[in-house]
N, C-alpha and C. Protein backbone atom coordinates (compact mmCIF):
# COMPACT_ATOMS: atom_id res chain seq x y z
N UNK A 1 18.15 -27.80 6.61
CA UNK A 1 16.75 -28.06 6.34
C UNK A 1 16.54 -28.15 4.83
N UNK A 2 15.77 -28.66 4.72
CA UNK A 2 15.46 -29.40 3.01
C UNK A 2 14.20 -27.89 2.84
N UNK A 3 14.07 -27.84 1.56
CA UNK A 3 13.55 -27.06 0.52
C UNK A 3 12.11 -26.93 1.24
N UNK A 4 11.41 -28.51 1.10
CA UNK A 4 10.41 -28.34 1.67
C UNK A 4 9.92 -28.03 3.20
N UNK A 5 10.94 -28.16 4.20
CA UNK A 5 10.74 -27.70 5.28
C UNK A 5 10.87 -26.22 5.75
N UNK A 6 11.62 -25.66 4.75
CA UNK A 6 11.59 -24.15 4.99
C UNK A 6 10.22 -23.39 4.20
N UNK A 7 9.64 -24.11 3.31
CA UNK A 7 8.07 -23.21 2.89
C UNK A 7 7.84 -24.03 3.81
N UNK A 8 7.25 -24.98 4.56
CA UNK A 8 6.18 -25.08 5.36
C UNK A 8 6.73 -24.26 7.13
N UNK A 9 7.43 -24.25 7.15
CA UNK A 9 7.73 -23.14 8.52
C UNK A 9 7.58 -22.01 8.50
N UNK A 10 8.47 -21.80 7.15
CA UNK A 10 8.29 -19.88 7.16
C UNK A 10 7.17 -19.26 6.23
N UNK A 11 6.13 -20.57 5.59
CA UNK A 11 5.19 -20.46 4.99
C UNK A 11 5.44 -18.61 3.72
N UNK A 12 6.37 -19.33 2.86
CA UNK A 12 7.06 -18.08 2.08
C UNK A 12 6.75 -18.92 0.23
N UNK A 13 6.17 -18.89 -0.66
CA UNK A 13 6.39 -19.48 -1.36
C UNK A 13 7.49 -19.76 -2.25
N UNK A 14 7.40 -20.81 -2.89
CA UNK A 14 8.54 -21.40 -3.37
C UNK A 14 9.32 -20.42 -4.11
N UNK A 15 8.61 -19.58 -5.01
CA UNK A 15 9.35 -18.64 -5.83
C UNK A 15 10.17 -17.33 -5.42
N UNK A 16 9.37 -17.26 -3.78
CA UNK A 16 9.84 -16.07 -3.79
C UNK A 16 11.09 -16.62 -2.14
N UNK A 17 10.99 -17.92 -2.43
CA UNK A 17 12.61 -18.46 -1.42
C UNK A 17 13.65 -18.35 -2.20
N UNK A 18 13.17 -18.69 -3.88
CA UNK A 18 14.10 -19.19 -4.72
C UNK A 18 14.59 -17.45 -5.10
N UNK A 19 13.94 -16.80 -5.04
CA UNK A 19 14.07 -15.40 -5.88
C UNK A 19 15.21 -14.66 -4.55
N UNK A 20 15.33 -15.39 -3.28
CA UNK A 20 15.83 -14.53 -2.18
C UNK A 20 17.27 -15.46 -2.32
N UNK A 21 17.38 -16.38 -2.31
CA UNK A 21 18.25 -17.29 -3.00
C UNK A 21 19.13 -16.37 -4.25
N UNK A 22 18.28 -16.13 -5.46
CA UNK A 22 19.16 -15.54 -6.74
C UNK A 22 19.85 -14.10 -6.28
N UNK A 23 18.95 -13.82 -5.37
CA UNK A 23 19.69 -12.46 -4.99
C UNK A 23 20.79 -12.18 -3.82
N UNK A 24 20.95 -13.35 -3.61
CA UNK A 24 22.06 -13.58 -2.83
C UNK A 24 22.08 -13.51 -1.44
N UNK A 25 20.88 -13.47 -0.53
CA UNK A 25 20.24 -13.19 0.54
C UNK A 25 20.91 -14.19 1.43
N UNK A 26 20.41 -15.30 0.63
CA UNK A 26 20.55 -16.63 1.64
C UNK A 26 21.21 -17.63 0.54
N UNK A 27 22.27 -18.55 1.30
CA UNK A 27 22.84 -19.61 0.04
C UNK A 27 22.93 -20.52 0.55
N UNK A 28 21.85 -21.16 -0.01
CA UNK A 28 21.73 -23.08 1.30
C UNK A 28 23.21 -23.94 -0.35
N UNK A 29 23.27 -24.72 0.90
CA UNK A 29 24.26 -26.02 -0.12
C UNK A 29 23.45 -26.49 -1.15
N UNK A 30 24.40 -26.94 -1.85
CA UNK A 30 23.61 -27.78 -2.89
C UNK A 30 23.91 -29.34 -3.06
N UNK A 31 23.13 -30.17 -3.01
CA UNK A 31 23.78 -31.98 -2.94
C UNK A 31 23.19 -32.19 -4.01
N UNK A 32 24.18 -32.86 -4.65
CA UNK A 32 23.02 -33.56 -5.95
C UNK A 32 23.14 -34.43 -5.74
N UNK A 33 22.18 -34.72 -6.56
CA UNK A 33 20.86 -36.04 -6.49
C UNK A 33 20.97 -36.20 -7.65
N UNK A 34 21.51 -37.29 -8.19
CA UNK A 34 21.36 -38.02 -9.88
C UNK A 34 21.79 -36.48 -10.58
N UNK A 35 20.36 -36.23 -11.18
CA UNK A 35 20.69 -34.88 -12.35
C UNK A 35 20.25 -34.12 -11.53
N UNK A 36 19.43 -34.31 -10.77
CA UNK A 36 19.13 -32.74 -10.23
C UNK A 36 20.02 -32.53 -8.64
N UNK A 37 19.65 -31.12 -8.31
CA UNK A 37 20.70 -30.60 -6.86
C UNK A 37 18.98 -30.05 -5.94
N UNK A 38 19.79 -31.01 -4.71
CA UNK A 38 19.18 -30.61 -3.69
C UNK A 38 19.55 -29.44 -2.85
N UNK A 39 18.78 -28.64 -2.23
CA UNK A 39 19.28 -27.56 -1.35
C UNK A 39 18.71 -28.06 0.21
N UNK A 40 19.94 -27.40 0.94
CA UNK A 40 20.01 -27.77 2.06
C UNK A 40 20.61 -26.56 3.04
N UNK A 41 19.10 -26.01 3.25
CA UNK A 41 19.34 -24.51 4.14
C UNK A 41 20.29 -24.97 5.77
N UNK A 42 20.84 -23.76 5.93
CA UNK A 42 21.72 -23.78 7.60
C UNK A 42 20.33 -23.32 8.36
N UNK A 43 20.43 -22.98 9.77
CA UNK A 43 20.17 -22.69 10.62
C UNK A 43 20.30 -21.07 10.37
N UNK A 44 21.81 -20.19 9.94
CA UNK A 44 21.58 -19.18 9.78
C UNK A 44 20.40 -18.53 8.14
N UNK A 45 20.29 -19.46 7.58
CA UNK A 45 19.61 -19.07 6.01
C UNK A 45 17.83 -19.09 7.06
N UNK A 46 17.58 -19.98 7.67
CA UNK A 46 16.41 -20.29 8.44
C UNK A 46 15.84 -18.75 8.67
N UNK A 47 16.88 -18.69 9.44
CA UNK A 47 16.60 -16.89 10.47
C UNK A 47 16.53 -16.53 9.66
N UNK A 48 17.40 -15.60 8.49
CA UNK A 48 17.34 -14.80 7.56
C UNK A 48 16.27 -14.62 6.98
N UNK A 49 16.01 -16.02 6.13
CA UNK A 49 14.23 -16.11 5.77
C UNK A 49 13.42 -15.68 6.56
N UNK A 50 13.34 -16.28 8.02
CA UNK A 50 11.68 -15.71 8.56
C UNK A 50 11.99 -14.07 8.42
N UNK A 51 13.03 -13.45 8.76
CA UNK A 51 13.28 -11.91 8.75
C UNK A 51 12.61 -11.71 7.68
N UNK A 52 13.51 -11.82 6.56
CA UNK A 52 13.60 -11.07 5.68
C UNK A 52 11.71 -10.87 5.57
N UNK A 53 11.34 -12.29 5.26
CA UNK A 53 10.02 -12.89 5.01
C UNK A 53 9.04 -11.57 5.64
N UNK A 54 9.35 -11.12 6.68
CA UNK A 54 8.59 -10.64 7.91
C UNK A 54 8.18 -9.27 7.54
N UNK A 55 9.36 -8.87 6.85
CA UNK A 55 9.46 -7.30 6.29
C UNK A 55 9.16 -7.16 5.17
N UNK A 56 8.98 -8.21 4.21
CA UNK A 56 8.20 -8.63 2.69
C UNK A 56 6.93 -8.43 2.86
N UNK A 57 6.56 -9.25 4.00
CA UNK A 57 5.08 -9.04 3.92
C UNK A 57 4.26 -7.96 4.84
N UNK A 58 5.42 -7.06 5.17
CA UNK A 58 4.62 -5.93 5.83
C UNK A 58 5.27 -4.55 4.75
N UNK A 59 5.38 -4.94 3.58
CA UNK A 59 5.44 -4.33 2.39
C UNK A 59 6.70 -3.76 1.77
N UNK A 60 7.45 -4.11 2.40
CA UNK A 60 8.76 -3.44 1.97
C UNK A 60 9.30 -4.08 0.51
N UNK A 61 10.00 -3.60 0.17
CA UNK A 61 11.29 -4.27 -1.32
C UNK A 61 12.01 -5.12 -0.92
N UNK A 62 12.10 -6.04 -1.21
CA UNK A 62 13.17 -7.13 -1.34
C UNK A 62 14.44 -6.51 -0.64
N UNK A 63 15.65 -5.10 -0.91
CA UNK A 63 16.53 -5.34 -0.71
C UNK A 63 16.49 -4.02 0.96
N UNK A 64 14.94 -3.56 0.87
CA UNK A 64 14.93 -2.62 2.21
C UNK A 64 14.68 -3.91 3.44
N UNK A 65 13.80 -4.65 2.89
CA UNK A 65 13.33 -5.82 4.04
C UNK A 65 14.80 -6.81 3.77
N UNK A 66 15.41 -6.77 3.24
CA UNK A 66 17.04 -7.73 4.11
C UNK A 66 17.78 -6.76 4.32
N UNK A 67 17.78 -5.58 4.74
CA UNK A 67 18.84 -4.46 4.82
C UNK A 67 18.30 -4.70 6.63
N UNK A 68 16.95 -4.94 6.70
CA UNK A 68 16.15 -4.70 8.09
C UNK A 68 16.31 -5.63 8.59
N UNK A 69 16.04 -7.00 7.83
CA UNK A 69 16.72 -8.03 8.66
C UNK A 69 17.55 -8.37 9.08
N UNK A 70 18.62 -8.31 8.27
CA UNK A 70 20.21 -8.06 9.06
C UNK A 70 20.62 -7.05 9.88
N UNK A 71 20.09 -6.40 10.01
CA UNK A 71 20.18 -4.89 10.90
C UNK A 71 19.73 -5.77 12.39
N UNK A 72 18.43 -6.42 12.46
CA UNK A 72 17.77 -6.95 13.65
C UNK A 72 18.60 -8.43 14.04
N UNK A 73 19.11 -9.04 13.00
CA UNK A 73 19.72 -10.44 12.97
C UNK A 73 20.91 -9.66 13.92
N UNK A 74 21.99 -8.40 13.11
CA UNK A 74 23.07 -8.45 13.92
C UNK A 74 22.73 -7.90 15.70
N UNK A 75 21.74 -7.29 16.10
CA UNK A 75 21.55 -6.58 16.91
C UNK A 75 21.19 -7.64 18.08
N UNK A 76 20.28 -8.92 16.91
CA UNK A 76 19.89 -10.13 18.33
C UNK A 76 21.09 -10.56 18.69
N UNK A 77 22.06 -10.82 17.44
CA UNK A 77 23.46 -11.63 18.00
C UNK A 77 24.71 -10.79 18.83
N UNK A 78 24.14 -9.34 18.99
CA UNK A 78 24.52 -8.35 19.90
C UNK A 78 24.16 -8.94 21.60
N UNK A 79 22.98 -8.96 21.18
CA UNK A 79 21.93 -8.96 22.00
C UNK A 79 22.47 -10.50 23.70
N UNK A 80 22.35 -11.03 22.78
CA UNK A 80 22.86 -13.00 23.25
C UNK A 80 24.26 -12.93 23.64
N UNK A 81 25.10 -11.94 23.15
CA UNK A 81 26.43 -12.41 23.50
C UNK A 81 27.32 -13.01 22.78
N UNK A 82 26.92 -13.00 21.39
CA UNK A 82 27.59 -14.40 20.41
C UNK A 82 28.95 -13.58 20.26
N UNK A 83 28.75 -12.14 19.85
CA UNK A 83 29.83 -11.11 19.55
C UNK A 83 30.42 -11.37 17.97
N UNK A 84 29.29 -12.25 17.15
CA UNK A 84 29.48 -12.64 15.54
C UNK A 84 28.85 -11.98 15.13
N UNK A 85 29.26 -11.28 14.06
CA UNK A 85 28.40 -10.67 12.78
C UNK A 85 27.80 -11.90 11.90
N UNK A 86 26.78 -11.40 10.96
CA UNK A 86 26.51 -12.22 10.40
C UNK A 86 27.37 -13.09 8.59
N UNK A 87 27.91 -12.31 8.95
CA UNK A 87 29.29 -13.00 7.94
C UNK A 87 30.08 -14.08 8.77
N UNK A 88 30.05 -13.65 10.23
CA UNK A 88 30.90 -14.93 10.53
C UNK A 88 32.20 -14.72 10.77
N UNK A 89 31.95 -13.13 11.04
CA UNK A 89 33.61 -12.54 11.27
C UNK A 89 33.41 -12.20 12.58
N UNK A 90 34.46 -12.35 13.46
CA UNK A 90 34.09 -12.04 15.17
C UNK A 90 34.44 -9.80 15.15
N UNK A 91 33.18 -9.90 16.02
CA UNK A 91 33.54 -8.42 16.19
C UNK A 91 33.89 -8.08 17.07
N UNK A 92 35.09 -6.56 17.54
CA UNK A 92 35.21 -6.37 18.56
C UNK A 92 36.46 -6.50 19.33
């Protein structure tokens, strides 16, 4: 998903996608474009955001609200059967 499709879904502003980005939360690709680089979120950066997003705005810190989201991210992919952590390492 392109830059602009992830603020209008997870309705998160730009600075504070980019600020979850510097902190290493989420790491979409980068394509460049002439001089500048496009970002191009996965499917897993998607989830992460609305999480993290979710626990931002019900007041937490930056690194308690992604400690919570990944806590709930690994528990759904418990949950489904995938048997993946969210690194992408099989558990188990």
């Amino acid at each position: 998903m392109k830059t602009s499709e992830i603020l209008q879904e997870v309705d998160i502003p730009r600075h504070k996608l980019y600020y979850l980005e510097q902190k290493g939360y989420v790491t979409p690709k980068r394509i460049p474009m002439g001089d500048l680089e496009a970002r191009e979120y996965s499917d897993g950066d998607l989830i992460k955001i609305k999480s993290i997003w979710k626990y931002l705005m019900k007041g937490f810190k930056h690194k308690v609200a992604y400690e919570m989201a990944m806590k709930e991210i690994v528990s759904m992919n418990g949950a489904n059967g995938t048997g993946t952590s969210t690194n992408g390492l099989s558990r188990g």
